[in-house]
PDB file of N, CA and C in Angstrom:
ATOM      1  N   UNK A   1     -24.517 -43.421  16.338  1.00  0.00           N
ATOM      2  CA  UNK A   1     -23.888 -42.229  16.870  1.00  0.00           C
ATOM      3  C   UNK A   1     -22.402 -42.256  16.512  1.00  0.00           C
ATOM      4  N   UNK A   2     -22.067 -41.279  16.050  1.00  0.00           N
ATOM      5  CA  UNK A   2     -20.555 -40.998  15.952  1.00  0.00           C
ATOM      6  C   UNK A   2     -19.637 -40.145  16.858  1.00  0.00           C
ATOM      7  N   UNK A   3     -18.452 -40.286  16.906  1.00  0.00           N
ATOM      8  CA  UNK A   3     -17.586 -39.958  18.149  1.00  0.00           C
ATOM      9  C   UNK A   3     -16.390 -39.171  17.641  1.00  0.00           C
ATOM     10  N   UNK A   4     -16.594 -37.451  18.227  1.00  0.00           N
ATOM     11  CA  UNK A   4     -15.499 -36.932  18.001  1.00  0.00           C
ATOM     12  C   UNK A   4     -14.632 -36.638  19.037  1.00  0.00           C
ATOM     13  N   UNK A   5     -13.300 -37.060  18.815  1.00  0.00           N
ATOM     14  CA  UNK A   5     -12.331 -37.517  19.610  1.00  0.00           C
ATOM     15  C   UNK A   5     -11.396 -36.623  19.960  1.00  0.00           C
ATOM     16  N   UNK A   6     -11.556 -35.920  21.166  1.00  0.00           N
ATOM     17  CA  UNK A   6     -10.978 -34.799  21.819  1.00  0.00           C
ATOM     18  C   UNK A   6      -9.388 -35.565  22.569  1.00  0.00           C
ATOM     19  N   UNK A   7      -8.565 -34.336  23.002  1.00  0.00           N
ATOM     20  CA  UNK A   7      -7.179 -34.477  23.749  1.00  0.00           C
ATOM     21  C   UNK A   7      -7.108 -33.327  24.974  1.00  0.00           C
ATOM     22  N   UNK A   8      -8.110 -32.770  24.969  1.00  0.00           N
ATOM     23  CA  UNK A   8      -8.060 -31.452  25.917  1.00  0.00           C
ATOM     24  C   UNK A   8      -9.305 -31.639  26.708  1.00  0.00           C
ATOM     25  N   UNK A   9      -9.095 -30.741  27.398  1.00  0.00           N
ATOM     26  CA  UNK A   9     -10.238 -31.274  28.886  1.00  0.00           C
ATOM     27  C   UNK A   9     -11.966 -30.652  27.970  1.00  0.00           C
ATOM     28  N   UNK A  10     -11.828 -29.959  27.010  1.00  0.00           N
ATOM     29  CA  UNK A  10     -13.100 -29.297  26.399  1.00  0.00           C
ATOM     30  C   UNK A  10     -12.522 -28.957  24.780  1.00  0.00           C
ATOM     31  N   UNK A  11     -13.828 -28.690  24.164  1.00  0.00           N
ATOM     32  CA  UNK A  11     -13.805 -27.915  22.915  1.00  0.00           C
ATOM     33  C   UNK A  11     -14.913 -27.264  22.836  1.00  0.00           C
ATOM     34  N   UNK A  12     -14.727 -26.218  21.975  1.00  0.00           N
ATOM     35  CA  UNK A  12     -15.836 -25.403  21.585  1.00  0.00           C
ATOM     36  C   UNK A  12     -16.411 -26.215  20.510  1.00  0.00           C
ATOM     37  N   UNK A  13     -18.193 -25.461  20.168  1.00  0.00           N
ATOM     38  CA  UNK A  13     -18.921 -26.388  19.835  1.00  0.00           C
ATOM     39  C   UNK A  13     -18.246 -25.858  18.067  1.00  0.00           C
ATOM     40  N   UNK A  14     -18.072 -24.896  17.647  1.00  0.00           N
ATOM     41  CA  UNK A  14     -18.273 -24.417  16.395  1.00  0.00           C
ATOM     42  C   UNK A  14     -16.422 -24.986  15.961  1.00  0.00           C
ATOM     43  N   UNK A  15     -15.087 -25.495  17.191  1.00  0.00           N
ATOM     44  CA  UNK A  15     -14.198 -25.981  16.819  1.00  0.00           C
ATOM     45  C   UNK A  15     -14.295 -27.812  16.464  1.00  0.00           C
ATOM     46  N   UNK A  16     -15.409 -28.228  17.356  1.00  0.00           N
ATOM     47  CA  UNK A  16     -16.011 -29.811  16.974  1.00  0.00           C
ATOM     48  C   UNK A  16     -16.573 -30.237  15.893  1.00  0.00           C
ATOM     49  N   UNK A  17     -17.725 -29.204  14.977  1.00  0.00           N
ATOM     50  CA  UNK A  17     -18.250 -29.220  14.207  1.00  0.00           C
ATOM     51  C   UNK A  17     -16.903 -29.127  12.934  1.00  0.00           C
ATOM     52  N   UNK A  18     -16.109 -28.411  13.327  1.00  0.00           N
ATOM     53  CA  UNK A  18     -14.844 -28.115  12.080  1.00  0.00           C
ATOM     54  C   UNK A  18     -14.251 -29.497  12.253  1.00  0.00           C
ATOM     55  N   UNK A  19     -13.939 -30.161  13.097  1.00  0.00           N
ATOM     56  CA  UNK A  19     -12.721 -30.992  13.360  1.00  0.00           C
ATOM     57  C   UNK A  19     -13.456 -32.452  12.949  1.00  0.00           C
ATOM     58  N   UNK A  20     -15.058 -32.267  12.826  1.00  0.00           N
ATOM     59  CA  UNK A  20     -15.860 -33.409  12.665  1.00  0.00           C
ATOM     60  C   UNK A  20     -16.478 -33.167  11.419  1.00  0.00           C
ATOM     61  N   UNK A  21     -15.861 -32.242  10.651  1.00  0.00           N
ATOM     62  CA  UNK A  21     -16.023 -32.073   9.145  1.00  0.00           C
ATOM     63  C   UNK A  21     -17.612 -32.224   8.483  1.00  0.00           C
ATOM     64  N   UNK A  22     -18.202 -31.111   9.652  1.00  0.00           N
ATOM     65  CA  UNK A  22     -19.252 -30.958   9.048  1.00  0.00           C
ATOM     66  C   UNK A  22     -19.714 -29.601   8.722  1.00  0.00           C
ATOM     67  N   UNK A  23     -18.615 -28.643   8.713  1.00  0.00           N
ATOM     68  CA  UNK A  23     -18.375 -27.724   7.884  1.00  0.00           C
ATOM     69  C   UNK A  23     -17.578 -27.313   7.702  1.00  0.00           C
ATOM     70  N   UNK A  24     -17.333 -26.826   6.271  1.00  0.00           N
ATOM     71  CA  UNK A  24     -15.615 -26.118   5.913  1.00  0.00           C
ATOM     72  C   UNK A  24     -15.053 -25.413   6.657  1.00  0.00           C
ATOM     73  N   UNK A  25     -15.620 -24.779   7.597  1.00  0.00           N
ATOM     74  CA  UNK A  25     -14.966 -23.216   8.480  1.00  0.00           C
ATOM     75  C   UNK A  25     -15.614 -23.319   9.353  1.00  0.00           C
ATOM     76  N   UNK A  26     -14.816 -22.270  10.445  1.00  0.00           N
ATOM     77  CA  UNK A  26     -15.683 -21.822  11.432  1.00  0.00           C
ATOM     78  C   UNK A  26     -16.606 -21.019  11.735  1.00  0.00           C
ATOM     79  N   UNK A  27     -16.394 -20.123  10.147  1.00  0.00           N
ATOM     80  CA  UNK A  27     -17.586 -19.328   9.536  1.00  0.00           C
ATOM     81  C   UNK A  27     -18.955 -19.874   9.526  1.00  0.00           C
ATOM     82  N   UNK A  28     -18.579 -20.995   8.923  1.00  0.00           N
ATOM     83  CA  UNK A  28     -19.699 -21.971   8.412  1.00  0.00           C
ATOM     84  C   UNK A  28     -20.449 -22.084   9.545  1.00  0.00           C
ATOM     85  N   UNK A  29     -19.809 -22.946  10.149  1.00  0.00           N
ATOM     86  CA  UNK A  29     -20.377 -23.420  11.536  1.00  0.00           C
ATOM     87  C   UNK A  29     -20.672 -22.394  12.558  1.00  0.00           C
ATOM     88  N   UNK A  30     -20.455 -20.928  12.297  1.00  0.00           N
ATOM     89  CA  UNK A  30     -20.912 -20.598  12.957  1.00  0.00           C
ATOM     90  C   UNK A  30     -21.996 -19.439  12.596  1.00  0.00           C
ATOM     91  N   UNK A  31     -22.553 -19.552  11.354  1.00  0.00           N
ATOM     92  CA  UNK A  31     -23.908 -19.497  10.632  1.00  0.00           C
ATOM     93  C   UNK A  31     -24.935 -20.444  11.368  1.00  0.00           C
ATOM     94  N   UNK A  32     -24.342 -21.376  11.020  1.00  0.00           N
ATOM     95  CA  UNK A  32     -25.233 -22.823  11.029  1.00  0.00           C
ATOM     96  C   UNK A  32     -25.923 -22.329  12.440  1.00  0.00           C
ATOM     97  N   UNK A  33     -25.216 -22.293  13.675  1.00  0.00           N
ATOM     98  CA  UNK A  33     -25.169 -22.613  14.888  1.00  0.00           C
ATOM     99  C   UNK A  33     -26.454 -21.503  15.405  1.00  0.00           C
ATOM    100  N   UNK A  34     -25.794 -19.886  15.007  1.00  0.00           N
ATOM    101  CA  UNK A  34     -26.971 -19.216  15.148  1.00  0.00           C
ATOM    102  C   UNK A  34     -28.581 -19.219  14.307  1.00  0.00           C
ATOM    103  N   UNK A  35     -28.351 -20.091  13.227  1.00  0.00           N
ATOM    104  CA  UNK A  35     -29.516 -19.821  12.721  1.00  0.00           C
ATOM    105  C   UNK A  35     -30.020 -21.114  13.513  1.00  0.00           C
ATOM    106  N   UNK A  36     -29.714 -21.572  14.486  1.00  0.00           N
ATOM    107  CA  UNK A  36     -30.776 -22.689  15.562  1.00  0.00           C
ATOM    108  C   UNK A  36     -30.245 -24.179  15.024  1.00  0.00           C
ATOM    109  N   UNK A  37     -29.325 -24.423  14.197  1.00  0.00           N
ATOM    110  CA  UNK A  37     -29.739 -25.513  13.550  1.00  0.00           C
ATOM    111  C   UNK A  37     -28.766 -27.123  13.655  1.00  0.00           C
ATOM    112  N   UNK A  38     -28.160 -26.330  15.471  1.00  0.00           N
ATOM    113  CA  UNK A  38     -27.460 -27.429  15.881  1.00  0.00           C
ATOM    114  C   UNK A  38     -28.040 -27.606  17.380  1.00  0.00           C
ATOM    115  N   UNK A  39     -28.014 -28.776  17.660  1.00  0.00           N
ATOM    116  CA  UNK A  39     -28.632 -29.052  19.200  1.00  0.00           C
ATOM    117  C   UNK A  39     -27.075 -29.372  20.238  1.00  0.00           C
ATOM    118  N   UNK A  40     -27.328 -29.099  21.254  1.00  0.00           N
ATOM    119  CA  UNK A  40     -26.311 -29.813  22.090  1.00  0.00           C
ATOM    120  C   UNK A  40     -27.329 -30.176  23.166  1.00  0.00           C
ATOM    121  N   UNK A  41     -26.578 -31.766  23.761  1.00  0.00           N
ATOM    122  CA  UNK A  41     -27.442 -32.173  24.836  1.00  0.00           C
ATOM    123  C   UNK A  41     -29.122 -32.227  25.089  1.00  0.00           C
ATOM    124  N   UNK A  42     -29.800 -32.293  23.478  1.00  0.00           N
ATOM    125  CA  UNK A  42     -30.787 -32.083  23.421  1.00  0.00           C
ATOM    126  C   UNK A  42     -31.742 -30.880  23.298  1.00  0.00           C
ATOM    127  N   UNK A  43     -30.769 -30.075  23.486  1.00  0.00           N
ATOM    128  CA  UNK A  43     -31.496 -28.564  23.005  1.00  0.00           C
ATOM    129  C   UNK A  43     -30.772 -27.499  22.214  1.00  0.00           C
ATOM    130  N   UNK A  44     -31.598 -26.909  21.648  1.00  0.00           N
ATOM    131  CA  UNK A  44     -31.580 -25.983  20.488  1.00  0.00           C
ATOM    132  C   UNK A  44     -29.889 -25.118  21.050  1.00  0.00           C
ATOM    133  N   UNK A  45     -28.942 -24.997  20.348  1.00  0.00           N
ATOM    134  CA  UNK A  45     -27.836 -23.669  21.127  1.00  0.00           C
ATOM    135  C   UNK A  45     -27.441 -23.237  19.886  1.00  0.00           C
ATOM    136  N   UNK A  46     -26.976 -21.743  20.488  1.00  0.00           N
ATOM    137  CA  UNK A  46     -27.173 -20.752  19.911  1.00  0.00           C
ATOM    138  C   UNK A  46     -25.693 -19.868  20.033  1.00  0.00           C
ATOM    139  N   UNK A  47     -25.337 -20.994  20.974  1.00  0.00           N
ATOM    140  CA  UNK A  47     -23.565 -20.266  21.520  1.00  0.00           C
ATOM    141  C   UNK A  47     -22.525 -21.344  20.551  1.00  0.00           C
ATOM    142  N   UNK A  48     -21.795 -20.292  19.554  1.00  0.00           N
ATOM    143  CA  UNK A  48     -20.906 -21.144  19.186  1.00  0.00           C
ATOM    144  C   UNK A  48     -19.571 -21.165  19.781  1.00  0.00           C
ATOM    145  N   UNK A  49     -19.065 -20.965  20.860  1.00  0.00           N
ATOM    146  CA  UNK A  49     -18.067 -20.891  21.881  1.00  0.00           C
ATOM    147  C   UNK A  49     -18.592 -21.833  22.683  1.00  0.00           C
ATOM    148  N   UNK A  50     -19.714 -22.228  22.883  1.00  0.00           N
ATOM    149  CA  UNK A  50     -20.121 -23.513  24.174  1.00  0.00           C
ATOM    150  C   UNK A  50     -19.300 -24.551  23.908  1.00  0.00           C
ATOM    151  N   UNK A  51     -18.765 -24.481  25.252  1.00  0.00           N
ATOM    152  CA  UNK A  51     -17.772 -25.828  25.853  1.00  0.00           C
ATOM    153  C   UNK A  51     -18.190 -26.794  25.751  1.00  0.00           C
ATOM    154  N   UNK A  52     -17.602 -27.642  25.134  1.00  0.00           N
ATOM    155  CA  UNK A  52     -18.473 -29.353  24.700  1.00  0.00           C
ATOM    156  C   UNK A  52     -16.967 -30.172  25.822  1.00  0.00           C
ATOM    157  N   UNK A  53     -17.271 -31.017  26.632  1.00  0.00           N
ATOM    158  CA  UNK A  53     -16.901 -31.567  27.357  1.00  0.00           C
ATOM    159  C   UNK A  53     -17.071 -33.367  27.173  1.00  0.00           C
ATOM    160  N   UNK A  54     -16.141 -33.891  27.347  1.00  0.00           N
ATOM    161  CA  UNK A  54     -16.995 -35.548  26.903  1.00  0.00           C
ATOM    162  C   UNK A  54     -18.152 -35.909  27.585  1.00  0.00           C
ATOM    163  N   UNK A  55     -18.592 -36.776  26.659  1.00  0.00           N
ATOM    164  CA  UNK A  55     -20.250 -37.169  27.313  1.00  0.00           C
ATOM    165  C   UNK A  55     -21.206 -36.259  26.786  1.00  0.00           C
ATOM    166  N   UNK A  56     -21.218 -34.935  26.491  1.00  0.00           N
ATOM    167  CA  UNK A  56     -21.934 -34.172  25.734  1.00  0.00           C
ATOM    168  C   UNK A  56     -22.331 -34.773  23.930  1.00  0.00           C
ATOM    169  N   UNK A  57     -23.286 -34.733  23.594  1.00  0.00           N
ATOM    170  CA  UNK A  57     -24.075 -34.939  22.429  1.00  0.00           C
ATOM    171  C   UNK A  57     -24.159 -33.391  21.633  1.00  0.00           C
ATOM    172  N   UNK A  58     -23.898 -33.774  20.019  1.00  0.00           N
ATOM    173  CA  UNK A  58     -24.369 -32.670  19.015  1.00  0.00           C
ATOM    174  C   UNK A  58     -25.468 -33.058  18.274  1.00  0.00           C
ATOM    175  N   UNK A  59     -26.176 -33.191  17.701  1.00  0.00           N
ATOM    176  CA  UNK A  59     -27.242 -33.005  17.046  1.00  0.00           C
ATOM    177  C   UNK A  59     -27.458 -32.217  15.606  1.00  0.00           C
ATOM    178  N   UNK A  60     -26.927 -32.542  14.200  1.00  0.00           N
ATOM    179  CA  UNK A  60     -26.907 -31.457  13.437  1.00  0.00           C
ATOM    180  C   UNK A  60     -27.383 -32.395  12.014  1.00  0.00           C
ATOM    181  N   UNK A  61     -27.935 -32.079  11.393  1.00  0.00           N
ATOM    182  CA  UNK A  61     -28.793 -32.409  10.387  1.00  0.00           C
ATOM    183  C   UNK A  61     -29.136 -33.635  10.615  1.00  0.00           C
ATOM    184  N   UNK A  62     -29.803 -33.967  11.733  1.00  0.00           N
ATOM    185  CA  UNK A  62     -30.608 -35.681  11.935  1.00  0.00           C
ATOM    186  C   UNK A  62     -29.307 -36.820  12.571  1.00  0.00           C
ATOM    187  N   UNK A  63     -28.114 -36.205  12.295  1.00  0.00           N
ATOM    188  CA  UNK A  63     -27.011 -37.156  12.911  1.00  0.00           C
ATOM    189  C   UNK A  63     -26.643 -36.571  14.087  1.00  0.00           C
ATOM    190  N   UNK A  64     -26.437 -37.500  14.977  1.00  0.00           N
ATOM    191  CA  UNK A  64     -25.741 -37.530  16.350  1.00  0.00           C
ATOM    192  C   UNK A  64     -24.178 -37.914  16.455  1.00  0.00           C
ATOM    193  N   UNK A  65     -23.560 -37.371  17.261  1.00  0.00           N
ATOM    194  CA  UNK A  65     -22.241 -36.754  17.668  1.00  0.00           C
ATOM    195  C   UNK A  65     -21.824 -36.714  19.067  1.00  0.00           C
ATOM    196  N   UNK A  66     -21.068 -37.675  19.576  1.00  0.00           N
ATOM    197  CA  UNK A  66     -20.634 -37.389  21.082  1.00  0.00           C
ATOM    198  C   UNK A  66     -19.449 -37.070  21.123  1.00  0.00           C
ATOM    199  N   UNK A  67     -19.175 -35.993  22.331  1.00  0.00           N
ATOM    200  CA  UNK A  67     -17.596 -36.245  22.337  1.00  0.00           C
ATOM    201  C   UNK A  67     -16.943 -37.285  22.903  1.00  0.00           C
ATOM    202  N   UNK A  68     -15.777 -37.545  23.105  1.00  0.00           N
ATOM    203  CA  UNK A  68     -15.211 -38.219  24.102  1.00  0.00           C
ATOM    204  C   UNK A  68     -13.325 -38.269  24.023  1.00  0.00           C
ATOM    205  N   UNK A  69     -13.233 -38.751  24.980  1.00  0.00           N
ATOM    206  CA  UNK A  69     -11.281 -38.686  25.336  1.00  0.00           C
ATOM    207  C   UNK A  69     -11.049 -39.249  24.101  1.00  0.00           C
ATOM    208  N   UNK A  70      -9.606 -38.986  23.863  1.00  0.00           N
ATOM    209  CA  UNK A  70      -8.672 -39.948  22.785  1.00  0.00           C
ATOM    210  C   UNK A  70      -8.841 -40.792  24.128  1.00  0.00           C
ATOM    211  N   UNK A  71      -8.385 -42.495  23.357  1.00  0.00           N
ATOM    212  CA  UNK A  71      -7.856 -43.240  24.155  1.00  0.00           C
ATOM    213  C   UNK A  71      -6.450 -43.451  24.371  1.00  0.00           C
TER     214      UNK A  71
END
């Protein structure tokens, strides 16, 4: 599992996916997101504005993604 490393109390899911460079844009990612093909917390989402909070899991082409605090 890999760990993207937040400074703010939340992020959006389609600003995590950018910042965790698993797509060029937020365009991108937010194709990806509606065509089903990212999970959060184990299920299918469809909101690319969903608040990812630490401790939350992404799910996007077979790799896993948690957030969590900077230290």
């Amino acid at each position: 599992m890999e760990t993207i490393t937040i400074t703010t109390e939340f992020i959006r899911l389609q600003d995590a996916m950018k910042l965790a460079s698993l797509t060029p844009s937020g365009g991108a990612a937010k194709c990806l997101i509606q065509d089903g093909q990212v999970q959060v917390n184990g299920s299918t989402c469809l909101q690319r504005g969903k608040k990812l909070r630490p401790g939350d899991t992404i799910v996007f082409q077979g790799r896993q993604y948690q957030i969590a605090y900077a230290p």
